[in-house]
Every structure is written in structure tokens, then in C-alpha cells.
Protein backbone atom coordinates (compact mmCIF):
# COMPACT_ATOMS: atom_id res chain seq x y z
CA UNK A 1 -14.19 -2.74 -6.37
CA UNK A 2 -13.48 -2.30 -2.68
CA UNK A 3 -13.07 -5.81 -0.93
CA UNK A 4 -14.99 -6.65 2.44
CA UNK A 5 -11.91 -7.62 3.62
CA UNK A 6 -8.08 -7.31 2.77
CA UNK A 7 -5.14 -9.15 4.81
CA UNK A 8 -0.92 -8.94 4.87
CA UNK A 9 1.55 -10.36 7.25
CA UNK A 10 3.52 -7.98 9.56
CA UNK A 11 5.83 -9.34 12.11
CA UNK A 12 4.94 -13.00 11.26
CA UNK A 13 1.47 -12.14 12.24
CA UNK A 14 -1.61 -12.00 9.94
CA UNK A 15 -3.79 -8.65 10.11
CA UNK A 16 -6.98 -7.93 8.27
CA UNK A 17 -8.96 -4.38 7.45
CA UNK A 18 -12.45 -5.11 7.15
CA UNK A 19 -14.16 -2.74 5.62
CA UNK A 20 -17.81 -3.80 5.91
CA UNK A 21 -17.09 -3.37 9.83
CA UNK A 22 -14.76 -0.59 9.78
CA UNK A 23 -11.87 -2.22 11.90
CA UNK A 24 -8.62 -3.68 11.72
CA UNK A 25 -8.16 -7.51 12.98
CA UNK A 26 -5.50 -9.95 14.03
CA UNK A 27 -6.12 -13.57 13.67
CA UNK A 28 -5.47 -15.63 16.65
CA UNK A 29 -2.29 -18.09 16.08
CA UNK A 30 -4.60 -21.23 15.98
CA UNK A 31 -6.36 -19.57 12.71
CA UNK A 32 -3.18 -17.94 11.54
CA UNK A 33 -1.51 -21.17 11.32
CA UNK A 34 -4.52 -22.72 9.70
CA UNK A 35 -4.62 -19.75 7.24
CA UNK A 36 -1.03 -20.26 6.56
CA UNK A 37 -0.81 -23.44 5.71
CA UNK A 38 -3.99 -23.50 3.51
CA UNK A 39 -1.74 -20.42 1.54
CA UNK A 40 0.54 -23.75 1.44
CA UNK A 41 -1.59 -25.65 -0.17
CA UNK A 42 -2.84 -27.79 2.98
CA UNK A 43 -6.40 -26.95 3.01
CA UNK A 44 -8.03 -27.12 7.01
CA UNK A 45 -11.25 -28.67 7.56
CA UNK A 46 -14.03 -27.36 5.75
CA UNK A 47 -15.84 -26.18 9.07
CA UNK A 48 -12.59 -23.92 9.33
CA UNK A 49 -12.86 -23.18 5.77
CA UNK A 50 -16.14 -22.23 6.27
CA UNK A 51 -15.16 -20.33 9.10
CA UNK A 52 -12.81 -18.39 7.37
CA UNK A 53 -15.05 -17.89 4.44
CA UNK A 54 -17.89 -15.64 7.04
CA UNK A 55 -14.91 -14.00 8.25
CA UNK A 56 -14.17 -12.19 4.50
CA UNK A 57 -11.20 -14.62 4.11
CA UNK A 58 -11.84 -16.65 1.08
CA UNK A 59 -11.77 -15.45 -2.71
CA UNK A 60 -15.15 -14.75 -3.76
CA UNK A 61 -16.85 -15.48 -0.19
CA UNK A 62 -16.74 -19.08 -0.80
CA UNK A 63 -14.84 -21.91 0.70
CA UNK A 64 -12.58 -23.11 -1.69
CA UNK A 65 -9.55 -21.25 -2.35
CA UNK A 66 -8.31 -18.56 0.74
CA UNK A 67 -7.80 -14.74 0.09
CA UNK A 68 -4.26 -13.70 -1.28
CA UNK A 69 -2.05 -11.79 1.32
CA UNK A 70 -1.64 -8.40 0.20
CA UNK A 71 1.30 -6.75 -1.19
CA UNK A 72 2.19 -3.45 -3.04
CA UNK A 73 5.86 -1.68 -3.23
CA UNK A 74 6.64 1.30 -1.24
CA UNK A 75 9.04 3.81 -3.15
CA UNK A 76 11.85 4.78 -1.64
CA UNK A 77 11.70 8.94 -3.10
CA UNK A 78 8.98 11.23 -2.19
CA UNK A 79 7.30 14.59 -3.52
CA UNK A 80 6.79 15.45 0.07
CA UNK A 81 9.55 18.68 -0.10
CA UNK A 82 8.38 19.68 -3.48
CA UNK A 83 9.23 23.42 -4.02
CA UNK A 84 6.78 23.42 -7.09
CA UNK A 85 4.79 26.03 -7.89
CA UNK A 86 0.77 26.37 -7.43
CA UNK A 87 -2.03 28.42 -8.55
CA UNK A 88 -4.62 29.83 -6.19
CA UNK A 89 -7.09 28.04 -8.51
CA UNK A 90 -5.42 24.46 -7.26
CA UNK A 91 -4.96 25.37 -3.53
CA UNK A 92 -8.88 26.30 -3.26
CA UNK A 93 -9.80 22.92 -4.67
CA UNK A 94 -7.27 21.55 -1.99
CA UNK A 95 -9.36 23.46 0.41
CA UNK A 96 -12.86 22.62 -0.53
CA UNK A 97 -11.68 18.84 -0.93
CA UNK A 98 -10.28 18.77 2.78
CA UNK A 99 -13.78 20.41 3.66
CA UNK A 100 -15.88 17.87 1.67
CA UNK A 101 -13.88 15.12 2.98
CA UNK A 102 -14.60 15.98 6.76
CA UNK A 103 -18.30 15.77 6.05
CA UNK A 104 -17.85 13.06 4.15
CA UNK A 105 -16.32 11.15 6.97
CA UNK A 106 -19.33 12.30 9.66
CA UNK A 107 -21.85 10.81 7.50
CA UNK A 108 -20.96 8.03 5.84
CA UNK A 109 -19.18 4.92 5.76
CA UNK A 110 -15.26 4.37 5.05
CA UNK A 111 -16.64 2.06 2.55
CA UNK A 112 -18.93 4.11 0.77
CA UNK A 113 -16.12 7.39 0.83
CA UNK A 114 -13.54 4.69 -1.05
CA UNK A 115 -16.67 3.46 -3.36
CA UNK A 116 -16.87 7.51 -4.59
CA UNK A 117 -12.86 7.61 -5.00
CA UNK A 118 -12.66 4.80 -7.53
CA UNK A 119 -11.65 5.91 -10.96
CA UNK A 120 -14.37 6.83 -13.09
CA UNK A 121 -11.97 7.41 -15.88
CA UNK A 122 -8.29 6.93 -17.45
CA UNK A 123 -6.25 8.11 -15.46
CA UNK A 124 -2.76 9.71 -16.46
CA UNK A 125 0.66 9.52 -14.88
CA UNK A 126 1.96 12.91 -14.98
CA UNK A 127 5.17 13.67 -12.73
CA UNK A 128 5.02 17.21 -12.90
CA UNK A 129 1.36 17.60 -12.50
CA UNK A 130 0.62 15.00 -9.31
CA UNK A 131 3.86 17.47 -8.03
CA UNK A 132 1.41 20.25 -8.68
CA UNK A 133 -1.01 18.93 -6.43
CA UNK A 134 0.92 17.32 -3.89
CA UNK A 135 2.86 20.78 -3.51
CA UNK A 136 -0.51 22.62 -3.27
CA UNK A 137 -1.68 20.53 -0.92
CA UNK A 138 1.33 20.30 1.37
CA UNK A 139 1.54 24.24 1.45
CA UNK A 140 -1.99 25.06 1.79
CA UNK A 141 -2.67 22.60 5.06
CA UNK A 142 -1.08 24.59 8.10
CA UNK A 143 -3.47 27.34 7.27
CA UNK A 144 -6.69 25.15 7.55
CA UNK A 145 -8.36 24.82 10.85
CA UNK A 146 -8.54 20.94 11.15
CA UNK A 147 -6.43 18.58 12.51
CA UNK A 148 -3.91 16.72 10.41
CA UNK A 149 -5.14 13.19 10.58
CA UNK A 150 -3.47 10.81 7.87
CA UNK A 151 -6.62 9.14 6.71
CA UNK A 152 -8.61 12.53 6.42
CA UNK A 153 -6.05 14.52 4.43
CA UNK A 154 -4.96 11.35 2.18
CA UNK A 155 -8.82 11.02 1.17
CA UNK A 156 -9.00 14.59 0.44
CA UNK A 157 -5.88 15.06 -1.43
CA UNK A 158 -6.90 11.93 -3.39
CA UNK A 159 -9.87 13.64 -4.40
CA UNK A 160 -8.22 15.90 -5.71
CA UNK A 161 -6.05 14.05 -7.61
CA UNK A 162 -8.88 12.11 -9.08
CA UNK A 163 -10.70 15.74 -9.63
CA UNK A 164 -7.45 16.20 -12.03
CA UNK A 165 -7.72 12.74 -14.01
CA UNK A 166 -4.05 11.85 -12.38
CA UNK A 167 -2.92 8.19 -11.47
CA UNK A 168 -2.24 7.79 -7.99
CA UNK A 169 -2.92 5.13 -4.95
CA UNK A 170 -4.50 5.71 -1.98
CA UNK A 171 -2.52 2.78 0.61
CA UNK A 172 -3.10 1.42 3.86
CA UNK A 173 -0.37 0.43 6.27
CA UNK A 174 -0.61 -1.05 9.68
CA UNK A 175 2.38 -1.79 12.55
CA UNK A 176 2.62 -4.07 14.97
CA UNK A 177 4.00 -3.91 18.88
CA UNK A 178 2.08 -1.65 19.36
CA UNK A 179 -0.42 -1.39 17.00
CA UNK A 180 -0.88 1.75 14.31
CA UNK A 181 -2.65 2.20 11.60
CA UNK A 182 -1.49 4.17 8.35
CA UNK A 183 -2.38 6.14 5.10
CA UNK A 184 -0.81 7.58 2.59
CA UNK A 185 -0.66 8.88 -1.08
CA UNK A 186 1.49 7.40 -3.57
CA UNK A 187 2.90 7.09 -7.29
CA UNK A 188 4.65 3.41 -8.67
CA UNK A 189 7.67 5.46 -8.07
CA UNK A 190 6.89 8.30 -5.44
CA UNK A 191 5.54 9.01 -2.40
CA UNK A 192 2.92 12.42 -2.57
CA UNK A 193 2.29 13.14 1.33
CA UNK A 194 4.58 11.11 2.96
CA UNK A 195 8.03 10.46 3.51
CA UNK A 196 10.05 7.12 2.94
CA UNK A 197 11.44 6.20 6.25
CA UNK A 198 8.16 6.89 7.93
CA UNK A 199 5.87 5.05 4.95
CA UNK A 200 8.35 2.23 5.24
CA UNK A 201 7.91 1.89 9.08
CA UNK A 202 4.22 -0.30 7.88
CA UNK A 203 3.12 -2.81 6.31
CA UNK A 204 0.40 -2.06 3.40
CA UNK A 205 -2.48 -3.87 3.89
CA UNK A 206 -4.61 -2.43 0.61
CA UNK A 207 -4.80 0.18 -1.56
CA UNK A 208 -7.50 2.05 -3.88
């Protein structure tokens, strides 16, 4: 299920993906510390409940209890230098992923791409095969003609992934001072297309 919207903390401020919109938000300090302490337990005014509630900020759209902060663990090891070997086989399905995933993003919604990249099935935590694909990946991209953007190749090599029934998360990070967004492709334990100190430089916000 893909949330409308999803919110963390970074930098003692509170920022929100909303992906009916498709655009990241900060919440001025008046609501942030109205937000805050209703996280507390000091619930505002309902007309600031309510307002928070048509913002995407309560749990199930309704004023009476307010949306969890998000929060998911960052490993500190990566697959990014994996010297595994790939087949051919592997490294066109890279290729026709990346491909399907830059039409993809033309034509439809962020929303509706994530909707398609929910599991459909089991999925199975397999080291040495999500190394497989990550490796494929990784040495396949400096020969396609498209630029390396974070979210683009993260969709596509999730795709992939989910093409090969393998457990993985797709994650969201954002930075503050100045403002970045961030994607990436991880295990519970490693990071697929990324590396630690740079993952670790933002804050998740969600993840598929």
C-alpha cells in the first residue's frame, strides 16, 4: 500500500513526501510544534487536527490519532564493489528494466510506478543472488546512454529484483541545509547501489 503521505524528522525539522502531489514538504515551526507535541500525547485543537488530517498527516485520513514519523535502519556494508559474476541473460534484463523504467517515468505517476513495484509474491532473501543483480546492474550502467539519476536507476534495478522474486527495499532519504532528495536500494543488512557514508548522509523518509 503506498501512503499519500509519509513524514521523518531531519535536523529537528519535520519533512513530508507526498505522493498524491509528487513533492517533498517542510512543515512550518508553528505546525511542527503542534505536530510534535500531539506525537506527545497533547492533542492541538481539532481545527488543527483537522488541518493536519487534509494535509495526509493523520492515520487513516481522520482526525484522531497523527501519522507515525518514519524510521527504517541504514546498514552500514554495501554490495556496491561486488566483483560477482553475471550472465548476459541478467545484464539484458538490467537493460530493458532501465529502458522500461524511463518510459515509465514520462507517462505516469511516481505513485502509480511504486503501485506496479509492490510485491506480488514471497519474496526470498538470497545474499548471493541480490549480489547477482546488484553486480549486473552496477557493471552494465556506464554503457547505457541515460543519465544516472538515483531515483531512475533504483526503480529499475528494483524491478529487476522483483522480476527475480528477491527481497529488497526501495528507500527514500532527504537532507536538510540545503535540501536533497535521495534513493536507494537496500537489504536488512546491505546496501545494493549505494554506499554507506553517502546513504548515511539522509534521513529515510519511506520505503517500498
Amino acid at each position: 500500500m503506498i501512503p499519500r503521505v509519509s513524514l521523518c524528522s531531519d535536523s529537528g525539522q519535520l519533512v513530508g513526501i507526498d505522493f498524491v502531489r509528487d513533492r517533498y514538504f517542510m512543515l512550518p515551526p508553528d505546525q511542527a510544534s503542534d505536530f510534535r507535541g500531539w506525537l506527545d500525547g497533547c492533542a492541538p485543537r481539532l481545527e488543527i487536527r483537522e488541518r493536519f488530517a487534509a494535509l495526509g498527516l493523520t492515520q487513516d485520513g481522520e482526525p484522531r490519532a497523527p501519522l507515525e514519523l518514519f524510521r527504517t535502519f541504514v546498514p552500514a556494508q554495501s554490495l556496491y564493489v561486488s566483483q560477482t559474476k553475471t550472465s548476459p541473460a541478467l545484464m539484458w534484463r538490467c537493460a530493458f528494466a532501465l529502458w522500461q523504467t524511463r518510459q515509465a517515468l514520462r507517462h505516469q505517476t511516481l505513485r502509480q510506478i511504486l503501485m506496479d513495484l509492490q510485491p506480488k509474491q514471497q519474496a526470498r532473501a538470497d545474499e548471493a543472488a541480490l549480489g547477482c543483480v546488484a553486480a549486473a546492474y552496477l557493471k552494465l550502467r556506464p554503457f547505457l546512454p541515460s543519465r544516472r539519476i538515483c531515483l531512475k536507476d533504483s526503480l529499475a534495478l528494483m524491478q529487476v529484483l522483483r522480476g527475480e522474486g528477491l527481497q529488497a527495499k526501495l528507500v527514500f532519504g532527504v537532507k536538510l541545509a540545503p535540501f536533497m532528495a535521495h534513493c536507494w536500494v537496500q537489504t536488512e543488512t546491505r546496501l545494493l547501489n549505494e554506499t554507506p557514508d553517502r546513504a548515511r548522509l539522509f534521513t529515510p523518509i519511506w520505503s517500498l
